[in-house]
C-alpha atoms as a PDB file:
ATOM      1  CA  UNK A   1      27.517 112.308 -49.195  1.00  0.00           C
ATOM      2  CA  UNK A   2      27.078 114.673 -51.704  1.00  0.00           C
ATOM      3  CA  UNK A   3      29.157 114.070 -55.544  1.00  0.00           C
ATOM      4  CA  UNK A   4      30.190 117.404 -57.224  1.00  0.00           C
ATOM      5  CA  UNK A   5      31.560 117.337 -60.775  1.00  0.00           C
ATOM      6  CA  UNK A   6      33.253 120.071 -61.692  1.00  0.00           C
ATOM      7  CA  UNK A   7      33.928 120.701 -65.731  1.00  0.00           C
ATOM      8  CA  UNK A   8      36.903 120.971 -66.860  1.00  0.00           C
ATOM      9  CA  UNK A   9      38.636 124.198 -68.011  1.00  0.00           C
ATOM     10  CA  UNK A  10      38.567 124.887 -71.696  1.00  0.00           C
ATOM     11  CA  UNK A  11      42.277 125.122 -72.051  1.00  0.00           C
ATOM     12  CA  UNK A  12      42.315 121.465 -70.257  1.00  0.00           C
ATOM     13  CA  UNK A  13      40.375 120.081 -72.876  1.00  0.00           C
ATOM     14  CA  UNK A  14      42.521 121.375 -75.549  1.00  0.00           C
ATOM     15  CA  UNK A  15      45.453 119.913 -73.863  1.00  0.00           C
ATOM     16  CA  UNK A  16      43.929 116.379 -73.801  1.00  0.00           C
ATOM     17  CA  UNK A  17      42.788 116.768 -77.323  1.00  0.00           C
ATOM     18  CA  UNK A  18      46.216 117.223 -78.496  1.00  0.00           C
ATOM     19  CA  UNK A  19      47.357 114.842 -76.250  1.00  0.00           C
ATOM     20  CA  UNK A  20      45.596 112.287 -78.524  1.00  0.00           C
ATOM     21  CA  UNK A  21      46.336 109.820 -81.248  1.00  0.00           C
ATOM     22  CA  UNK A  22      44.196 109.002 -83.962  1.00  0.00           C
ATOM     23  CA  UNK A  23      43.619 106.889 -86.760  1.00  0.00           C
ATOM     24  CA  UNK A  24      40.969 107.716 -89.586  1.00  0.00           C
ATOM     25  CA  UNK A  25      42.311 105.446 -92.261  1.00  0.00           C
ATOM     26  CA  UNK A  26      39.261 103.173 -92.127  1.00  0.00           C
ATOM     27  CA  UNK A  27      36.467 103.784 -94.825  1.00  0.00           C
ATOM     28  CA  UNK A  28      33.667 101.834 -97.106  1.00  0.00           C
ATOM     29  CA  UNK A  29      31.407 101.780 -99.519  1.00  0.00           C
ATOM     30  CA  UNK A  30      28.315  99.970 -99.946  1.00  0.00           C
ATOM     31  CA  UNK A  31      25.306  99.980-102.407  1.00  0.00           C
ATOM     32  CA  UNK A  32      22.322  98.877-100.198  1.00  0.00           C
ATOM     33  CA  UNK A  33      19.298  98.885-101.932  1.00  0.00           C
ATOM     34  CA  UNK A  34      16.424 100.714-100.754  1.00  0.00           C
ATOM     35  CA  UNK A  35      14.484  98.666 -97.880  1.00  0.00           C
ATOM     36  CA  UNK A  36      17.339  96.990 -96.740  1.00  0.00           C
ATOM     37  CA  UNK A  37      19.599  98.037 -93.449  1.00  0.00           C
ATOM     38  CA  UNK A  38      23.085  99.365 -92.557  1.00  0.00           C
ATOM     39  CA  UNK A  39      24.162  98.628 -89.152  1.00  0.00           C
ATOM     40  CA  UNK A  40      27.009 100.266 -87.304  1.00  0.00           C
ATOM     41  CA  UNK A  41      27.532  98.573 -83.907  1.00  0.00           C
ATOM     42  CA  UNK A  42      30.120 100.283 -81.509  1.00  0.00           C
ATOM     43  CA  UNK A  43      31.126  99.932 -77.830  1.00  0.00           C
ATOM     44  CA  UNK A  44      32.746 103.233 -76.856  1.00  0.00           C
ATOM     45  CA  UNK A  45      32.387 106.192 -78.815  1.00  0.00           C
ATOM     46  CA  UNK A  46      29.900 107.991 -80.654  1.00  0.00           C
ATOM     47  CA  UNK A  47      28.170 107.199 -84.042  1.00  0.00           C
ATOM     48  CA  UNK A  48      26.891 109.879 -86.576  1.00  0.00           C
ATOM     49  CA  UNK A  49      24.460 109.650 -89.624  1.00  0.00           C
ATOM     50  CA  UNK A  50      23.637 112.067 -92.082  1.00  0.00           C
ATOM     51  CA  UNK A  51      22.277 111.873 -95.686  1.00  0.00           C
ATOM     52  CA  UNK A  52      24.298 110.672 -98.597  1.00  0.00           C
ATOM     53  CA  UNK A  53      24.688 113.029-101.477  1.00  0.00           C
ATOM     54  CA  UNK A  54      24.622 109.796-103.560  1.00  0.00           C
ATOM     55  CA  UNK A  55      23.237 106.473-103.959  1.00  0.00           C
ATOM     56  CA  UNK A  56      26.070 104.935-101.927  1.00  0.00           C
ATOM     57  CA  UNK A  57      25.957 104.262 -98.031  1.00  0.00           C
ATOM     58  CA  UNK A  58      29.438 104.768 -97.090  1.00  0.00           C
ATOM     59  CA  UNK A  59      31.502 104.244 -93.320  1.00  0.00           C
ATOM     60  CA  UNK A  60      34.287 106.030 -92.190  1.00  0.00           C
ATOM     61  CA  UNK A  61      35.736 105.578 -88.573  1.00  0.00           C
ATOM     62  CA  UNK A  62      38.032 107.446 -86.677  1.00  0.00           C
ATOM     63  CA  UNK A  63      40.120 105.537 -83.814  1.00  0.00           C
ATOM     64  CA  UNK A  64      41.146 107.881 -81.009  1.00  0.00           C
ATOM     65  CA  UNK A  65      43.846 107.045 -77.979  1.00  0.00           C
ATOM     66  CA  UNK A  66      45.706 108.988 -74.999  1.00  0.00           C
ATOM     67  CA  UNK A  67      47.471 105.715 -73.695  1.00  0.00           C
ATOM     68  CA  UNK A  68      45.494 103.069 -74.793  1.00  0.00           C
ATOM     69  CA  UNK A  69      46.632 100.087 -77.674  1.00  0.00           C
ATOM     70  CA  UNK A  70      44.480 100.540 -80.766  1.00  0.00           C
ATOM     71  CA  UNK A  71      45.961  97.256 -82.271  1.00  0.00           C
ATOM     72  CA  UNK A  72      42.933  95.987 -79.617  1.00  0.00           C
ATOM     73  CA  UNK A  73      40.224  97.432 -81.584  1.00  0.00           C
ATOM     74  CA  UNK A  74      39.366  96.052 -84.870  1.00  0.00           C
ATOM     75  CA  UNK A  75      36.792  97.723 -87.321  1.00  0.00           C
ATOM     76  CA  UNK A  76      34.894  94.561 -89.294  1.00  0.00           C
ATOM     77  CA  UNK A  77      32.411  94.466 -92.197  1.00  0.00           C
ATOM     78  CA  UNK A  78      29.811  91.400 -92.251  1.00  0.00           C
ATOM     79  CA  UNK A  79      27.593  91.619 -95.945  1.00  0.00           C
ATOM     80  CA  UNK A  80      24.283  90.585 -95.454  1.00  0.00           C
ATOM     81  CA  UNK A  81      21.052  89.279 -97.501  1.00  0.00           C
ATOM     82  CA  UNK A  82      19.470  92.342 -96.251  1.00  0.00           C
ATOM     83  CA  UNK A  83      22.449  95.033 -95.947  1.00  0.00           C
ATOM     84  CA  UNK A  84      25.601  95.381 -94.304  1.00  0.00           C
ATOM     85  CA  UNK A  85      27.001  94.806 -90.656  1.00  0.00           C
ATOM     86  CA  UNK A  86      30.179  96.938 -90.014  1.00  0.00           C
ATOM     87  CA  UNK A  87      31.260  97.278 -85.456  1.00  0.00           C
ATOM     88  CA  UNK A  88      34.172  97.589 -83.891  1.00  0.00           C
ATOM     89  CA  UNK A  89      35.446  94.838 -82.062  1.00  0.00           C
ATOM     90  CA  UNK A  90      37.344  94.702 -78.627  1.00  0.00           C
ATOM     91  CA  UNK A  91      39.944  91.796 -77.329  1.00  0.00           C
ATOM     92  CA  UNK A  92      39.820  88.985 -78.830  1.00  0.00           C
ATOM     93  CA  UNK A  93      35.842  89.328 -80.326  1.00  0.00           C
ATOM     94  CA  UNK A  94      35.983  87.478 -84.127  1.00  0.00           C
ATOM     95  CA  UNK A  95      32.560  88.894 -84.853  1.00  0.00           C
ATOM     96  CA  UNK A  96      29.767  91.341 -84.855  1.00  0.00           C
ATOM     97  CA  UNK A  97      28.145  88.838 -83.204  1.00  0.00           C
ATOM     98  CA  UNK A  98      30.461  88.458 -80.695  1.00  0.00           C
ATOM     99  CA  UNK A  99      30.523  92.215 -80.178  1.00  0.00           C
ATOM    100  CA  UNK A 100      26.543  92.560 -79.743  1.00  0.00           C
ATOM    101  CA  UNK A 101      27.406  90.419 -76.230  1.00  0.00           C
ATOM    102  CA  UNK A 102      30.174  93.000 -75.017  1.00  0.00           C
ATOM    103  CA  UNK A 103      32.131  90.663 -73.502  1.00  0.00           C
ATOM    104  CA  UNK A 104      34.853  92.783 -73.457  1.00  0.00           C
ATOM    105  CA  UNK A 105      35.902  95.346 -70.891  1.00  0.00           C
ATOM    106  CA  UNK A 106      39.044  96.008 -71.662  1.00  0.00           C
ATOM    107  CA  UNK A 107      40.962  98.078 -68.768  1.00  0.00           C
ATOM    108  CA  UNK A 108      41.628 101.236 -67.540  1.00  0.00           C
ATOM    109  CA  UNK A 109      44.554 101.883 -69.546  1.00  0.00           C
ATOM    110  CA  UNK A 110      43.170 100.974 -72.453  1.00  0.00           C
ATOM    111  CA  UNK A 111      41.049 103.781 -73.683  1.00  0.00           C
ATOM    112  CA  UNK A 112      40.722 103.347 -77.195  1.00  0.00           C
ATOM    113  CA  UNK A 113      37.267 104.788 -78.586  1.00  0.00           C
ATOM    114  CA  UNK A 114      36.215 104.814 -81.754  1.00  0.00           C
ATOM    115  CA  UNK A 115      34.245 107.263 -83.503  1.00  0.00           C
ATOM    116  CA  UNK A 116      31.605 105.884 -86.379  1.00  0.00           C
ATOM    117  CA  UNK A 117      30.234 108.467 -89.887  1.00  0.00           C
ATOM    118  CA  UNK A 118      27.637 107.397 -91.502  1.00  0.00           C
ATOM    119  CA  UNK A 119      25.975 108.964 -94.465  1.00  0.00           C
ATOM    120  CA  UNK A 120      23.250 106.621 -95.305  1.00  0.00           C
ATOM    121  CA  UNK A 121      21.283 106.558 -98.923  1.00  0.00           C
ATOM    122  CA  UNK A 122      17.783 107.035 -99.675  1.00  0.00           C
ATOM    123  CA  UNK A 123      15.521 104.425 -98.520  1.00  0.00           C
ATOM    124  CA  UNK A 124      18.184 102.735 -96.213  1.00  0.00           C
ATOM    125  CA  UNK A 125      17.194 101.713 -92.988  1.00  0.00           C
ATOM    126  CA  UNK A 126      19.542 103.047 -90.010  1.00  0.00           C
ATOM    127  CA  UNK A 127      19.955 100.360 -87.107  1.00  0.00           C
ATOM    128  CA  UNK A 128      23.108 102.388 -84.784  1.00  0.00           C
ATOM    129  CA  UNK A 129      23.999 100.945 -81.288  1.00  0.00           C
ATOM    130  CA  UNK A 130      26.918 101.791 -79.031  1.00  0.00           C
ATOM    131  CA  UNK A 131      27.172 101.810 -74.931  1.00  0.00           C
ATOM    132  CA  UNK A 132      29.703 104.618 -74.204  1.00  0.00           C
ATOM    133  CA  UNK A 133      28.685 107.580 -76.901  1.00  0.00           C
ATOM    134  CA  UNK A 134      26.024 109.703 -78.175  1.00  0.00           C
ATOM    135  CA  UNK A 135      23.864 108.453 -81.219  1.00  0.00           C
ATOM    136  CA  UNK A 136      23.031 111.683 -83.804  1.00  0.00           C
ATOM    137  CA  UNK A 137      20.731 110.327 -86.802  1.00  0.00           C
ATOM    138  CA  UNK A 138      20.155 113.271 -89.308  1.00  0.00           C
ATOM    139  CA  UNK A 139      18.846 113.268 -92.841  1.00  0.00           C
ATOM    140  CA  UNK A 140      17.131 109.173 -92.631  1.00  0.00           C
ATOM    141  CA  UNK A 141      14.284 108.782 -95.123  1.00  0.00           C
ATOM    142  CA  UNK A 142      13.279 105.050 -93.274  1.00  0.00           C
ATOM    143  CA  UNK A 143      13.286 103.985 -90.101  1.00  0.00           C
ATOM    144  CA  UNK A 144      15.516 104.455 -87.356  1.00  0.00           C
ATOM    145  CA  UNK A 145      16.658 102.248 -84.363  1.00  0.00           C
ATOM    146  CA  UNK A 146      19.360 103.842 -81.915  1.00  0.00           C
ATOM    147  CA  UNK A 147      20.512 102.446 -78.865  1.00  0.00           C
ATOM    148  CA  UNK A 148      23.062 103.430 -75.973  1.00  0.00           C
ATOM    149  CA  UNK A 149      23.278 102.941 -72.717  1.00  0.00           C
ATOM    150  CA  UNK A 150      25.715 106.705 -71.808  1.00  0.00           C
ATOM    151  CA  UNK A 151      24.805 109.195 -73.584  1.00  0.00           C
ATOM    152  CA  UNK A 152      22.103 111.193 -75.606  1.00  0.00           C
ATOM    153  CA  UNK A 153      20.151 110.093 -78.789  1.00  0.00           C
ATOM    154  CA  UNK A 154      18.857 112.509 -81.191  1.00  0.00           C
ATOM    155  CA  UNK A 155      17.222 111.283 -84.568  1.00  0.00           C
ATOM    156  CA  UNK A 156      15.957 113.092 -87.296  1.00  0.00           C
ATOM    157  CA  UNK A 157      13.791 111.199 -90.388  1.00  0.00           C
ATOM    158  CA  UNK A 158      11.781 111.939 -92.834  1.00  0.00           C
ATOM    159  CA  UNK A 159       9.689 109.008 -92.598  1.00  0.00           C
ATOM    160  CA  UNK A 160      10.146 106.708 -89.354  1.00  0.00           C
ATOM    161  CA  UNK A 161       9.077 104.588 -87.911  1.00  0.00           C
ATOM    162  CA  UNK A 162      11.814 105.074 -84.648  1.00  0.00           C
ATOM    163  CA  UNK A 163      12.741 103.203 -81.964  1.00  0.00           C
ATOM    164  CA  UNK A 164      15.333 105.381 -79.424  1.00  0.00           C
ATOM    165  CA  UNK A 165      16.675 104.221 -76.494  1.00  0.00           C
ATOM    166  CA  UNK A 166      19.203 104.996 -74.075  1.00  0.00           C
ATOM    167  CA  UNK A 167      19.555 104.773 -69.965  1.00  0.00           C
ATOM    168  CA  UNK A 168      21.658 107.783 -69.287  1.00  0.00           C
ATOM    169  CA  UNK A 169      20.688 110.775 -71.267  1.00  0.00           C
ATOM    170  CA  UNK A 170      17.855 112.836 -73.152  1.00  0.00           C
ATOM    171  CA  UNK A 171      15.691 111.422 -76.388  1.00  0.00           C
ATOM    172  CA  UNK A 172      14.869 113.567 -78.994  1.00  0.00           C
ATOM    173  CA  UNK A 173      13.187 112.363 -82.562  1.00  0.00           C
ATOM    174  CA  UNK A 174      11.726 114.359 -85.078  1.00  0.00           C
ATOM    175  CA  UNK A 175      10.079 112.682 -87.742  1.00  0.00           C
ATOM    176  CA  UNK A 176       8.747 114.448 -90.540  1.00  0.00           C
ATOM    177  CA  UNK A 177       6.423 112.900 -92.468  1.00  0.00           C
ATOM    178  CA  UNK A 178       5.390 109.581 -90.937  1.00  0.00           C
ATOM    179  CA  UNK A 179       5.074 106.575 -93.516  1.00  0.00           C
ATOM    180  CA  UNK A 180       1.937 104.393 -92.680  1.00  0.00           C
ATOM    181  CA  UNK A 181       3.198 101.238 -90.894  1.00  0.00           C
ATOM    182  CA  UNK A 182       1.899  99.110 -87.717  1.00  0.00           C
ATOM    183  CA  UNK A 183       5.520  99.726 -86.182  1.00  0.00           C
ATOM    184  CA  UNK A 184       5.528 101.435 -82.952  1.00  0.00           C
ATOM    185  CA  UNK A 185       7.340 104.615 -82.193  1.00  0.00           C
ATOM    186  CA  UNK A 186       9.646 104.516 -79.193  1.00  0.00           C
ATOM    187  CA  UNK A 187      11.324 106.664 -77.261  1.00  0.00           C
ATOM    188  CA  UNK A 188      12.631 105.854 -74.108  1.00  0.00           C
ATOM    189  CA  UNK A 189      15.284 106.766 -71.446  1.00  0.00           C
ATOM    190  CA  UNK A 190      15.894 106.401 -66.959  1.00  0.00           C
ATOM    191  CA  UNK A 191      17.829 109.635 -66.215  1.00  0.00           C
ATOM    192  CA  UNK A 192      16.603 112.053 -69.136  1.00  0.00           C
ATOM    193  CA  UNK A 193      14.064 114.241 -70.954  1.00  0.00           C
ATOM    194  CA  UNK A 194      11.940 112.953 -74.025  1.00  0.00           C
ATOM    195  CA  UNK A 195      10.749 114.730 -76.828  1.00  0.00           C
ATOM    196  CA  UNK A 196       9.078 113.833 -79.653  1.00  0.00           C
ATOM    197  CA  UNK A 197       8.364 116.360 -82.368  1.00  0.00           C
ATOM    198  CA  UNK A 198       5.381 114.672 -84.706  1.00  0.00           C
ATOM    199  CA  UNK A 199       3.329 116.073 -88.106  1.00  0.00           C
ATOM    200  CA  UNK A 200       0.608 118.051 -87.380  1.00  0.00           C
ATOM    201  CA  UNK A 201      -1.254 114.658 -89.193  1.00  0.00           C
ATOM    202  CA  UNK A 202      -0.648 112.733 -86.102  1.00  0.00           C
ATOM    203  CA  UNK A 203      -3.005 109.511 -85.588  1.00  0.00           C
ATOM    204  CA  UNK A 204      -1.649 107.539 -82.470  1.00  0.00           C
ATOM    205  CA  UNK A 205      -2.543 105.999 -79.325  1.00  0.00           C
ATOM    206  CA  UNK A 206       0.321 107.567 -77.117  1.00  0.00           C
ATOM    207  CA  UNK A 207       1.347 105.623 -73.911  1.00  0.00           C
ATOM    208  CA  UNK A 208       3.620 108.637 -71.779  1.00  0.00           C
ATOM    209  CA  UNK A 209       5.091 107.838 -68.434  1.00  0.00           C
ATOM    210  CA  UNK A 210       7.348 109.450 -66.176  1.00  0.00           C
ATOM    211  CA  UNK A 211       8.150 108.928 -62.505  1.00  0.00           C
ATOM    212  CA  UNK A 212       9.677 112.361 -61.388  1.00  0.00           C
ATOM    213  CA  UNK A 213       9.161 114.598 -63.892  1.00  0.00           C
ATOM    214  CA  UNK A 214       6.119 116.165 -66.287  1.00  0.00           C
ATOM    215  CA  UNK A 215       4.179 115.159 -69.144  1.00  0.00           C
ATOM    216  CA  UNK A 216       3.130 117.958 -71.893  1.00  0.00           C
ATOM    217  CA  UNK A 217       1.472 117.405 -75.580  1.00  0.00           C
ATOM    218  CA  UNK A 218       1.060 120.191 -78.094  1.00  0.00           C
ATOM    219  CA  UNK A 219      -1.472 117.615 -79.469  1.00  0.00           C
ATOM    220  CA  UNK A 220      -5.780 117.159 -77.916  1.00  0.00           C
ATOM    221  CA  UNK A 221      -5.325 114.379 -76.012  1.00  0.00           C
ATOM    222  CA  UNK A 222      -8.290 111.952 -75.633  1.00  0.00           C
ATOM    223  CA  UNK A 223      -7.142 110.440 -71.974  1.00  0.00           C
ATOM    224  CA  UNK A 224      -8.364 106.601 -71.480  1.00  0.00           C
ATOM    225  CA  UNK A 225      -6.210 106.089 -68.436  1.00  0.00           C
ATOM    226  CA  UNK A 226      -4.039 106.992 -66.124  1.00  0.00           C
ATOM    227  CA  UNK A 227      -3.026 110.434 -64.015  1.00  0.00           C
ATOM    228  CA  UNK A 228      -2.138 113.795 -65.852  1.00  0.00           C
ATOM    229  CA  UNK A 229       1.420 114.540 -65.922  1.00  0.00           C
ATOM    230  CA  UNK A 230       2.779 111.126 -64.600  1.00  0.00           C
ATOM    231  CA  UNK A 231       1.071 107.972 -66.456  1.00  0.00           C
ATOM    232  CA  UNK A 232      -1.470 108.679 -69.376  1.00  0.00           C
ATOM    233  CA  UNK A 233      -2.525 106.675 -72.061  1.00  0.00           C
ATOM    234  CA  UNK A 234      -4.674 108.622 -74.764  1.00  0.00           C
ATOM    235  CA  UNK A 235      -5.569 109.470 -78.237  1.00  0.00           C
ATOM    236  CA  UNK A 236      -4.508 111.817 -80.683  1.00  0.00           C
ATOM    237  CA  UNK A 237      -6.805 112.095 -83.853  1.00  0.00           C
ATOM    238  CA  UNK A 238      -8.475 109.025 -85.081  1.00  0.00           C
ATOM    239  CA  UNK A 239      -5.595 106.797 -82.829  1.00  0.00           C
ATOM    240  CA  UNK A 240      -4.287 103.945 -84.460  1.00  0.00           C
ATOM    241  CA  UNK A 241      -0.137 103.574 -84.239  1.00  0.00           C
ATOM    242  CA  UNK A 242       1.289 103.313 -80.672  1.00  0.00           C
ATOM    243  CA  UNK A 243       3.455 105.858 -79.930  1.00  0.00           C
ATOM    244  CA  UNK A 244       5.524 105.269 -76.250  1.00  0.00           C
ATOM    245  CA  UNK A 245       7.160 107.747 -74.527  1.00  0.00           C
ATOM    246  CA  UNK A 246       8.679 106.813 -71.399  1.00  0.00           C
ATOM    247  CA  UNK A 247      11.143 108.162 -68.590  1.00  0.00           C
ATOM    248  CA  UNK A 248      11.419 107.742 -65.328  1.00  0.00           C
ATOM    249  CA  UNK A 249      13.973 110.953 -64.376  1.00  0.00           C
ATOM    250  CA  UNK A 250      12.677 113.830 -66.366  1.00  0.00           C
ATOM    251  CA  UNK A 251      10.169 115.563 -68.810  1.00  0.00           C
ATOM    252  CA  UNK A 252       7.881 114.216 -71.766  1.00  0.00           C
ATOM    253  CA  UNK A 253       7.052 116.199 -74.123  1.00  0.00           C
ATOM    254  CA  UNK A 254       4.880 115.579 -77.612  1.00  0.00           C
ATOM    255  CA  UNK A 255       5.507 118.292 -79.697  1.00  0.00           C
ATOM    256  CA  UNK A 256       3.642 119.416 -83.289  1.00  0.00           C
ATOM    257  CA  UNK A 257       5.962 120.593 -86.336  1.00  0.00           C
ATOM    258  CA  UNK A 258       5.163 124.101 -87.573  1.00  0.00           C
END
């Protein structure tokens, strides 16, 4: 039996979106020294990052709601040694902790999401994880983890390394100028295309897999093992950092900037 989704009209959407509450009163401010890690932990709803236009990491958060009880949701901060912890908690959750286990599934009447801003200093690492919402990581000068389970992950940094992961929904990472460091890059998805768009510098031992889909590289690829266009592992330049690329519904792709 054959599922058909049908999108919905525009005018629909606009009805919905008017339909909705909101709540945007949360913000913060943090100075995070360079090195350490700001960590935004969510459970449904999107997260964005961009570059700060200061030295200051700051967190705003908008709370959205058609029918649902956003007295349920709570937005926390947790300081660390190392940087700062700030998720949204569900139900009766009393930590970040507690929301890392996502214990809570609320109900179907309940459909509170919340929707994370980042915009993240120089130097800071970005560590982003939700499971119902799309991860967008723009203007990052360190590296980048970003994990979801629905929806897409794109990340954007100037130095790396990244590790991007989702189940449902395409990878894409661009990383500009990669910093030397025996960190992998990963990028990784089930149902979903992956891209990764490298310098033209690139020294890796690349690991790409896909089940039903393709595998293409802008980049000479010295093959070691494995069967074109479903399970290589190879070289690019002098090898060195391990760069995994893996799928199993859709396209890889290893792409060269400029």
């Amino acid at each position: 039996m054959a599922l058909i989704a049908f999108a919905a009209p525009a005018h629909a959407q606009r009805d919905r979106d008017r339909d909705s509450q909101y709540d945007s009163t949360f913000s913060s401010k943090h100075s995070i020294a360079p090195g350490g890690t700001i960590r935004v932990e969510n459970l449904n709803g999107s997260i964005d990052v961009a570059a700060s236009d200061n030295g200051t990491t700051t967190v705003s958060a908008v709370k959205r709601w058609r029918r649902g009880d956003p007295s349920m949701v709570r937005i926390l901060v947790e300081p660390g040694n190392n940087g700062v912890t700030v998720c949204a908690l569900w139900g009766d959750e009393k930590s970040c902790s507690d929301q890392g286990s996502h214990n809570y599934h609320g109900d179907r009447h309940n459909d509170v999401s919340v929707q994370f801003t980042v915009h993240v200093a120089k130097g800071v690492k970005v560590d982003v994880n939700t499971v119902n919402g799309s991860l967008d990581v723009s203007g990052a000068t360190a590296s980048v983890d970003a994990e979801t389970v629905n929806g897409r992950v794109e990340v954007a940094t100037l130095g790396g390394p990244v590790s991007a992961k989702t189940v449902n929904g395409s990878v894409h990472a661009t990383i500009e100028h990669l910093i030397k460091s025996s960190e992998p890059l990963e990028l990784e998805t089930v149902n979903g295309s992956v891209e990764l768009e490298a310098p033209a510098d690139l020294s890796a031992d690349v690991d790409a897999e896909t089940t039903n889909g393709g595998i293409q590289s802008d980049f000479p690829l010295t093959i070691s093992s494995g069967m074109i266009g479903k399970h290589i592992r190879g070289t690019v330049g002098q090898g060195g950092r391990k760069v995994q690329l893996h799928t199993t519904n859709g396209s890889v792709k290893l792409r060269k900037l400029g």
